[in-house]
Protein backbone atom coordinates (compact mmCIF):
# COMPACT_ATOMS: atom_id res chain seq x y z
CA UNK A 1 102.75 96.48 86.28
CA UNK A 2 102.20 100.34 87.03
CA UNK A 3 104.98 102.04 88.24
CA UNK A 4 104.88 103.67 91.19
CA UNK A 5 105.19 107.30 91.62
CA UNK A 6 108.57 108.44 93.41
CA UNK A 7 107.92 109.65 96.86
CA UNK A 8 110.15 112.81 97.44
CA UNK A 9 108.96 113.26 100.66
CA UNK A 10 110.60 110.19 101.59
CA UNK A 11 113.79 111.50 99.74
CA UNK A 12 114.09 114.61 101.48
CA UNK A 13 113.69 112.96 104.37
CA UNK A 14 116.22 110.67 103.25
CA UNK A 15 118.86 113.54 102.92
CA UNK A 16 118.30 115.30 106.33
CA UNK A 17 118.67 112.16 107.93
CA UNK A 18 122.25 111.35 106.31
CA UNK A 19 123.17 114.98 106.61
CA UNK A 20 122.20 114.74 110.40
CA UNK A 21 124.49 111.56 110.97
CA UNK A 22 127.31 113.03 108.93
CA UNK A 23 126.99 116.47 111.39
CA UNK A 24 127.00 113.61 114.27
CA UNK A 25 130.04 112.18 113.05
CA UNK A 26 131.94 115.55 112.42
CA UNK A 27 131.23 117.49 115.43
CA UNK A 28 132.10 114.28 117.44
CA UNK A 29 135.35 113.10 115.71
CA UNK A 30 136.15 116.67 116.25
CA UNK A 31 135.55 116.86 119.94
CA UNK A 32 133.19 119.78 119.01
CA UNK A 33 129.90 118.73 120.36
CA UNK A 34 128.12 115.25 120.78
CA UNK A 35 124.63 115.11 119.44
CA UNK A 36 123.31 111.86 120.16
CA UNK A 37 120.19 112.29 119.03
CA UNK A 38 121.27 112.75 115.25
CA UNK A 39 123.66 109.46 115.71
CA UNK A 40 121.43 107.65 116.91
CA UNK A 41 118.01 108.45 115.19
CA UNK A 42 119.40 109.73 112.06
CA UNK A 43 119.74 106.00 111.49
CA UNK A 44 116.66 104.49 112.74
CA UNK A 45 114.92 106.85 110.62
CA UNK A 46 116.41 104.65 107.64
CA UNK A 47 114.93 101.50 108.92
CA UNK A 48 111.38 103.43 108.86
CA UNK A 49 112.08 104.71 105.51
CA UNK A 50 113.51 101.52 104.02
CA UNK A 51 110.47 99.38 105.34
CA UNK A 52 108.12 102.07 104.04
CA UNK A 53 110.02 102.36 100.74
CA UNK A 54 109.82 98.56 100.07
CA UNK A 55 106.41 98.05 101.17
CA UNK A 56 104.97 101.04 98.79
CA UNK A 57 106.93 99.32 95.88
CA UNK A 58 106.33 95.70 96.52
CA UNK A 59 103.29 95.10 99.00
CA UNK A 60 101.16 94.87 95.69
CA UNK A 61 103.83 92.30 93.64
CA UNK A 62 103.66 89.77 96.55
CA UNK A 63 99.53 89.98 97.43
CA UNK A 64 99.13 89.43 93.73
CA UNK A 65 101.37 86.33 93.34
CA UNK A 66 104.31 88.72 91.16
CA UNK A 67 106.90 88.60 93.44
CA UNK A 68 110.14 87.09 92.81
CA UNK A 69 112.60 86.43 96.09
CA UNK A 70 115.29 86.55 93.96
CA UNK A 71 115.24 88.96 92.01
CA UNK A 72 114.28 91.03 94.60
CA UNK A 73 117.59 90.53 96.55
CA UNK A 74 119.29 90.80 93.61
CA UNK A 75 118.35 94.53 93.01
CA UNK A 76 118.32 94.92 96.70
CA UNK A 77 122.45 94.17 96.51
CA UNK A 78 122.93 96.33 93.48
CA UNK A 79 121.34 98.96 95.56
CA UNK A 80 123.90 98.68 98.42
CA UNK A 81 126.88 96.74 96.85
CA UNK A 82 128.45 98.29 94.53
CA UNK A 83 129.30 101.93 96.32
CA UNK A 84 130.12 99.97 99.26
CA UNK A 85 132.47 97.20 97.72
CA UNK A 86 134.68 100.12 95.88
CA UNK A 87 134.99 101.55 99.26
CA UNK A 88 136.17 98.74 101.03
CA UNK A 89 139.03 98.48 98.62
CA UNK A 90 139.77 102.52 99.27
CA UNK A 91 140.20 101.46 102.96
CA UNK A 92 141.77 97.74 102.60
CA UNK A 93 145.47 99.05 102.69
CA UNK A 94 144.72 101.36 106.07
CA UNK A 95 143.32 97.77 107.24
CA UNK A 96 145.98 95.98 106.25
CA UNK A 97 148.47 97.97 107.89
CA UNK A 98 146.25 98.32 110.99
CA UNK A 99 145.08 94.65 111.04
CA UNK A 100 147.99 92.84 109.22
CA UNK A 101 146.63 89.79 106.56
CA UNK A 102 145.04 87.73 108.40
CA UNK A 103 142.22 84.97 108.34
CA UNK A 104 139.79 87.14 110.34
CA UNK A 105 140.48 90.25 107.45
CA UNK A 106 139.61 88.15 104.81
CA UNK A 107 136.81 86.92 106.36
CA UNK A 108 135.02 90.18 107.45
CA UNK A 109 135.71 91.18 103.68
CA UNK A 110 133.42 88.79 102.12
CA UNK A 111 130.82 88.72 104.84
CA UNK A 112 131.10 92.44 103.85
CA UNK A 113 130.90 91.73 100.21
CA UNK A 114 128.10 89.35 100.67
CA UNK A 115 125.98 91.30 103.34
CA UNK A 116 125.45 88.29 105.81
CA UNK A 117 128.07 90.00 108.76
CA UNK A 118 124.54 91.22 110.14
CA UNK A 119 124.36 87.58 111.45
CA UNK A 120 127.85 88.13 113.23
CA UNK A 121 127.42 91.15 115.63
CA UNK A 122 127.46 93.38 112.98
CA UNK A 123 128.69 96.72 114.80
CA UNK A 124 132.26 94.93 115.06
CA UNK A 125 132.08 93.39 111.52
CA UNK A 126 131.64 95.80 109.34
CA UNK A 127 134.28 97.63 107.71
CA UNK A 128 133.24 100.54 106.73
CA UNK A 129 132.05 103.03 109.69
CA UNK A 130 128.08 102.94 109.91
CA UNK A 131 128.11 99.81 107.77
CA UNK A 132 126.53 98.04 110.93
CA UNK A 133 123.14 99.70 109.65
CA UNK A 134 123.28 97.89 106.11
CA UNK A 135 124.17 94.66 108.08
CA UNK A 136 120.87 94.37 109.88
CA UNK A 137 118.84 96.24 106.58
CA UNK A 138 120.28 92.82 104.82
CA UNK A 139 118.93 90.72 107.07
CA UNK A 140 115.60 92.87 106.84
CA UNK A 141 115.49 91.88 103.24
CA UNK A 142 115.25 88.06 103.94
CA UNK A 143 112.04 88.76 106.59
CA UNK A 144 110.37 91.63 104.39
CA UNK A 145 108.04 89.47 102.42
CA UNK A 146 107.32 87.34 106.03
CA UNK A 147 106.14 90.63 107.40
CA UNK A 148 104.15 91.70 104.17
CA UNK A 149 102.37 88.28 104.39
CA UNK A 150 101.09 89.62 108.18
CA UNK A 151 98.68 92.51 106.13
CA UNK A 152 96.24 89.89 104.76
CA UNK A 153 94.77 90.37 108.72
CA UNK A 154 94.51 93.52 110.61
CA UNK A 155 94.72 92.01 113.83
CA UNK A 156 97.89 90.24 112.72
CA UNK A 157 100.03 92.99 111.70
CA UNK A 158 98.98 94.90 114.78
CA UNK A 159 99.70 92.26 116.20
CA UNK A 160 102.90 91.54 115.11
CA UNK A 161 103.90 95.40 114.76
CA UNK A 162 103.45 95.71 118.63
CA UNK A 163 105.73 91.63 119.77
CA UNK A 164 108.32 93.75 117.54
CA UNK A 165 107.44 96.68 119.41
CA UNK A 166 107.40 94.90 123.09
CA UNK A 167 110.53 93.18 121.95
CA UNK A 168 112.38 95.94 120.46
CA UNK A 169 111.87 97.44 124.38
CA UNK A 170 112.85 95.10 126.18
CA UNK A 171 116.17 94.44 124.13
CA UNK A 172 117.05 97.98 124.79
CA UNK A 173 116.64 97.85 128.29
CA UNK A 174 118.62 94.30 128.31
CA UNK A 175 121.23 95.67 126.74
CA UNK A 176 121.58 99.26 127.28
CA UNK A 177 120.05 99.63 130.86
CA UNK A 178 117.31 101.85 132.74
CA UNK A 179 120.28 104.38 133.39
CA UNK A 180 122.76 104.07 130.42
CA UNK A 181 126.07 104.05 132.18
CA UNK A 182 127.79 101.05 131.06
CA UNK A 183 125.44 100.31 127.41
CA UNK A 184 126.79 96.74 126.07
CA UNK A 185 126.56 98.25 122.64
CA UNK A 186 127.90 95.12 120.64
CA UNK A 187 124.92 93.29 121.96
CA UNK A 188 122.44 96.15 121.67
CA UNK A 189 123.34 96.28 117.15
CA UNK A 190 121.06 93.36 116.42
CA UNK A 191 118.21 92.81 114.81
CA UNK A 192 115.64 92.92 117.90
CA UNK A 193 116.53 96.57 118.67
CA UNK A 194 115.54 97.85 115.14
CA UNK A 195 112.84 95.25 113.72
CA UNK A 196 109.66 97.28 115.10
CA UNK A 197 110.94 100.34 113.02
CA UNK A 198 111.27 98.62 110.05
CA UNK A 199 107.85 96.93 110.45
CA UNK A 200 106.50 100.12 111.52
CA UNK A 201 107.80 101.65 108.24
CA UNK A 202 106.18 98.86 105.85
CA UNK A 203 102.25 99.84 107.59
CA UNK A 204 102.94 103.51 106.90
CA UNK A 205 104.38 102.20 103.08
CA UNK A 206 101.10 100.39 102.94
CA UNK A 207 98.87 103.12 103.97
CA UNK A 208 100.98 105.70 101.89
CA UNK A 209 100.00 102.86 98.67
CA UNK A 210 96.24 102.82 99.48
CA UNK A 211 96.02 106.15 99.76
CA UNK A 212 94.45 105.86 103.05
CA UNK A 213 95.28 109.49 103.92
CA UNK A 214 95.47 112.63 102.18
CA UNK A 215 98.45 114.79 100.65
CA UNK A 216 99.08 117.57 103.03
CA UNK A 217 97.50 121.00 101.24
CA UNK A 218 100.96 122.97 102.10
CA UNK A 219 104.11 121.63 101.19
CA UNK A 220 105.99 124.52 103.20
CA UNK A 221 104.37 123.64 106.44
CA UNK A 222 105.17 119.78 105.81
CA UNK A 223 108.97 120.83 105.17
CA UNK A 224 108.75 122.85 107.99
CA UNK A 225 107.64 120.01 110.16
CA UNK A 226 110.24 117.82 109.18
CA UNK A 227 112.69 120.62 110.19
CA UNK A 228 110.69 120.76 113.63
CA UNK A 229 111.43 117.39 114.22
CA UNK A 230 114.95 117.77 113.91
CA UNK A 231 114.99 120.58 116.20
CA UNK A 232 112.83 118.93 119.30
CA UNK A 233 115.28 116.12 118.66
CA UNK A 234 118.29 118.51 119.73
CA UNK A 235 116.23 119.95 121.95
CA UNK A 236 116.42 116.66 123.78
CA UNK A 237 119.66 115.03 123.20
CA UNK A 238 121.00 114.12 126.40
CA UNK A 239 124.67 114.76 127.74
CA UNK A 240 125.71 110.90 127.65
CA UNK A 241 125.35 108.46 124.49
CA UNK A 242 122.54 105.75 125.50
CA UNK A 243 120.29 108.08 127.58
CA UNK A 244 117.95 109.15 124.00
CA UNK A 245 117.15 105.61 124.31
CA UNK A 246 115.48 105.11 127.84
CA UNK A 247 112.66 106.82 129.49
CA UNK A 248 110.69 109.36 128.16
CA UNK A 249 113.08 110.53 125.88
CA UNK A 250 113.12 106.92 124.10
CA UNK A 251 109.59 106.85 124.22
CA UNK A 252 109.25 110.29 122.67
CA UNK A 253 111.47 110.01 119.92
CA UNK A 254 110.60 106.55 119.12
CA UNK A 255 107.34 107.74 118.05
CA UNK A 256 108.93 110.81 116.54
CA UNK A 257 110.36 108.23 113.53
CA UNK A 258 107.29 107.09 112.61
CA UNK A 259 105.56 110.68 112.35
CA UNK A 260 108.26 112.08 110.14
CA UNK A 261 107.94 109.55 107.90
CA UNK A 262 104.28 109.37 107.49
CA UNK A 263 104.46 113.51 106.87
CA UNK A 264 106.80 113.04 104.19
CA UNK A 265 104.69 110.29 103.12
CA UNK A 266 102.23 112.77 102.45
CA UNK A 267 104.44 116.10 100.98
CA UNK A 268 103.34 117.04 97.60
CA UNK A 269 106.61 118.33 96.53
CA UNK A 270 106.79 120.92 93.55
CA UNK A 271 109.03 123.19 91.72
CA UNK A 272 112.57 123.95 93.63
CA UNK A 273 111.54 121.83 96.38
CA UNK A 274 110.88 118.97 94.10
CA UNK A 275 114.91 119.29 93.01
CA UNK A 276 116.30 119.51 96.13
CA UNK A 277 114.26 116.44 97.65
CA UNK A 278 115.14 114.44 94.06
CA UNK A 279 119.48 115.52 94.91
CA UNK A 280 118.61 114.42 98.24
CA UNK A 281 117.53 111.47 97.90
CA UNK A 282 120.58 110.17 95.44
CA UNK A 283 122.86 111.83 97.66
CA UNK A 284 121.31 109.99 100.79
CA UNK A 285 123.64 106.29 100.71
CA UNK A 286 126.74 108.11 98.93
CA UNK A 287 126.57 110.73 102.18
CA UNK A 288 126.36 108.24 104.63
CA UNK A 289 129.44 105.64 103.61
CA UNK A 290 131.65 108.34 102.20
CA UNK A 291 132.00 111.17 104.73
CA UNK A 292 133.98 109.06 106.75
CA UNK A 293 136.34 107.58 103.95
CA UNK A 294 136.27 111.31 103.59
CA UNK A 295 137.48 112.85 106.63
CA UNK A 296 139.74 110.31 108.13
CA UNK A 297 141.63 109.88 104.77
CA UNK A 298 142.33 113.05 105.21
CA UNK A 299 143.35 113.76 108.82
CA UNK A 300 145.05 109.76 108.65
CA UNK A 301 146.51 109.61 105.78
CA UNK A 302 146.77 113.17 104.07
CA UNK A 303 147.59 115.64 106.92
CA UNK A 304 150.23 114.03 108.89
CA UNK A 305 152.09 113.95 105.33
CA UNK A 306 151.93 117.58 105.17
CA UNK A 307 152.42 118.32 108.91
CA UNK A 308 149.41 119.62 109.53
CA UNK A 309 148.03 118.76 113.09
CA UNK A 310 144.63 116.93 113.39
CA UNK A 311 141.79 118.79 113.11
CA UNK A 312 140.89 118.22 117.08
CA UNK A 313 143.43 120.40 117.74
CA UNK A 314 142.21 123.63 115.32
CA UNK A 315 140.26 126.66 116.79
CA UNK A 316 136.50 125.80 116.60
CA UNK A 317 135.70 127.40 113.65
CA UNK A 318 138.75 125.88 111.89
CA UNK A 319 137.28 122.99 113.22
CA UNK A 320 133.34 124.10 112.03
CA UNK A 321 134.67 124.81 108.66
CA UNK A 322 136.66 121.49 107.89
CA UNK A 323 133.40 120.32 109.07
CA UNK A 324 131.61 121.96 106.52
CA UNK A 325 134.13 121.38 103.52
CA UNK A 326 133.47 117.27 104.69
CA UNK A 327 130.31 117.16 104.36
CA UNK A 328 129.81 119.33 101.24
CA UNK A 329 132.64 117.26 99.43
CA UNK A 330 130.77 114.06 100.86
CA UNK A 331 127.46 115.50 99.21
CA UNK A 332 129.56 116.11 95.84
CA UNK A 333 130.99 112.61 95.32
CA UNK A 334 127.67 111.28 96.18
CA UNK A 335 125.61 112.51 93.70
CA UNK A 336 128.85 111.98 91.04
CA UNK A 337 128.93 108.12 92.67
CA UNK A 338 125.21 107.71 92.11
CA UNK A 339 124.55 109.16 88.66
CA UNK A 340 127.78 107.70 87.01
CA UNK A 341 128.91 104.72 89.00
CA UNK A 342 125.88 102.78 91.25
CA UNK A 343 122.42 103.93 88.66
CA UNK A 344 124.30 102.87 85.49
CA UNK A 345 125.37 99.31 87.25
CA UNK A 346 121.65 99.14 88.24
CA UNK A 347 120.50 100.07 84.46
CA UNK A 348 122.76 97.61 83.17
CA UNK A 349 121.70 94.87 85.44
CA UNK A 350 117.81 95.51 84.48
CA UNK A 351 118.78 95.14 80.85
CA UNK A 352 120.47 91.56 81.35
CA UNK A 353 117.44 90.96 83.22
């Protein structure tokens, strides 16, 4: 079978997404700022781009009858595993002295290993911060060829695109509220709250496949309004966590998602940009697990061994640069992780295959 042409839009995208949750992270662990925007769409950007990603590579396998379920999962958990298992071990001794060795430790470790704690309320089972997000992409996995089934009808994946869409809704206002003071966020991480985006994602992976729209003619001004959406999102972000969700802020950035990703769908990277976009896109999974093995490693585990106080407590730009050195570091070991440790494990799985 042909193979499909890497989409760098999607990789760029990719990066600013992970750098915007990372930024999220840092500026809130650090009582600097709260941008709740970033935290919270940073990562439903990833559903759009995952279901978009798999659709573009596989709608074509399963319509023509070359599809293999198992195989696909299996290079679906190489993708996510092995990064994430080797940093479950980095944090199993901080658990252990946190949690003590117990049944319930050993059990949220191999729902971990296995990627089925997004059946288990997966914001409190997962042990890596953020893991929630690959809880519910696992369980994404299982329905993905279910939903790639729906394109043999228009009507039916419009169809099913807006019950996702109508449910997705009206989970977020069951959960987190028309006012967002008291969000039950436990209940709002499931897969309900997050299933439209992904579908959402696989019709503009579809569309992106067919070709049924054309590159953009200037790759600056796509870049540029990929940056743009960024910005309008912190020109939104509300003063309490929850409120980006509701109203017309939820409605605006909703749709926000899906526009980024069909712009990048259409970037016709070259040259420098083409680089940066390709770095990006490795860096994107490394970014998002490891900044926060990262930083409270350090300010845990590291600085109270040398007296220094936590970083909370630093003059802001202290604070801005420690900010800085995390994520860069984060960005380092990412790219290290993905082109010596997680693409070689996936090379030398293909070649057993």
């Amino acid at each position: 079978m042909k193979t499909l042409e890497r989409v760098l839009g999607w990789d760029l995208l990719r990066g600013l997404c992970a750098i915007a949750v990372t930024c999220y992270h840092l500026l809130y662990w650090q009582k600097v700022t709260e941008l709740h925007v970033f935290g919270t769409y940073g990562v439903y950007l990833f559903f759009v781009l995952s279901g978009a990603s798999l659709a573009y590579t596989y709608a074509g396998r399963i319509s023509s009858g070359q599809f293999s379920f198992r195989s696909f999962l299996w290079v679906r958990y190489l993708r996510l595993a092995p990064l994430y298992l080797a940093l479950m071990l980095v944090v199993l001794p901080w658990k252990l002295l946190k949690e003590g060795a117990t049944l319930d430790l050993l059990g949220m470790y191999v729902s971990n290993a296995l990627f089925v704690f997004g059946f288990f309320n997966p914001s409190t089972h997962a042990v890596l911060v953020g893991g929630w997000s690959l809880g519910i992409e696992a369980l994404f996995y299982l329905l993905f060829p279910l939903l790639i089934l729906s394109f043999r009808s228009r009507c039916l994946v419009w169809g099913l695109f807006g019950a996702l869409l109508a449910l997705q809704l009206a989970w977020i206002y069951a959960t987190v509220g028309q006012t967002a003071t008291a969000p039950r966020w436990e209940a709002y991480h499931q897969v309900p709250a997050f299933a439209a985006y992904f579908m959402g994602g696989c019709m503009i992976g579809v569309a992106h496949r067919k070709k049924v729209f054309e590159n953009l003619s200037s790759s600056t001004l796509g870049v540029l309004a990929l940056l743009a959406g960024f910005a309008l999102m912190l020109a939104v972000n509300p003063a309490s966590g929850g409120e980006e969700l509701i109203g017309w802020r939820g409605l605006l950035l909703g749709r926000l998602c899906f526009w980024l990703v069909h712009i990048a769908s259409r970037l016709q990277l070259q040259s420098r940009l083409s680089s940066v976009a390709q770095h990006f896109g490795d860096a994107t999974y490394g970014l998002y697990l490891l900044h926060p093995v990262i930083f409270f490693g350090l300010t845990f585990a590291v600085f109270p061994k040398l007296g220094i106080v936590s970083p909370e407590q630093w003059p802001l730009a202290g604070r801005l640069l420690f900010g800085l050195a995390v994520l860069f570091s984060a960005f380092g070991f990412a790219l290290l992780s993905e082109k010596y440790f997680e693409r070689p494990l996936r090379d030398w799985s293909k070649r057993r295959g």
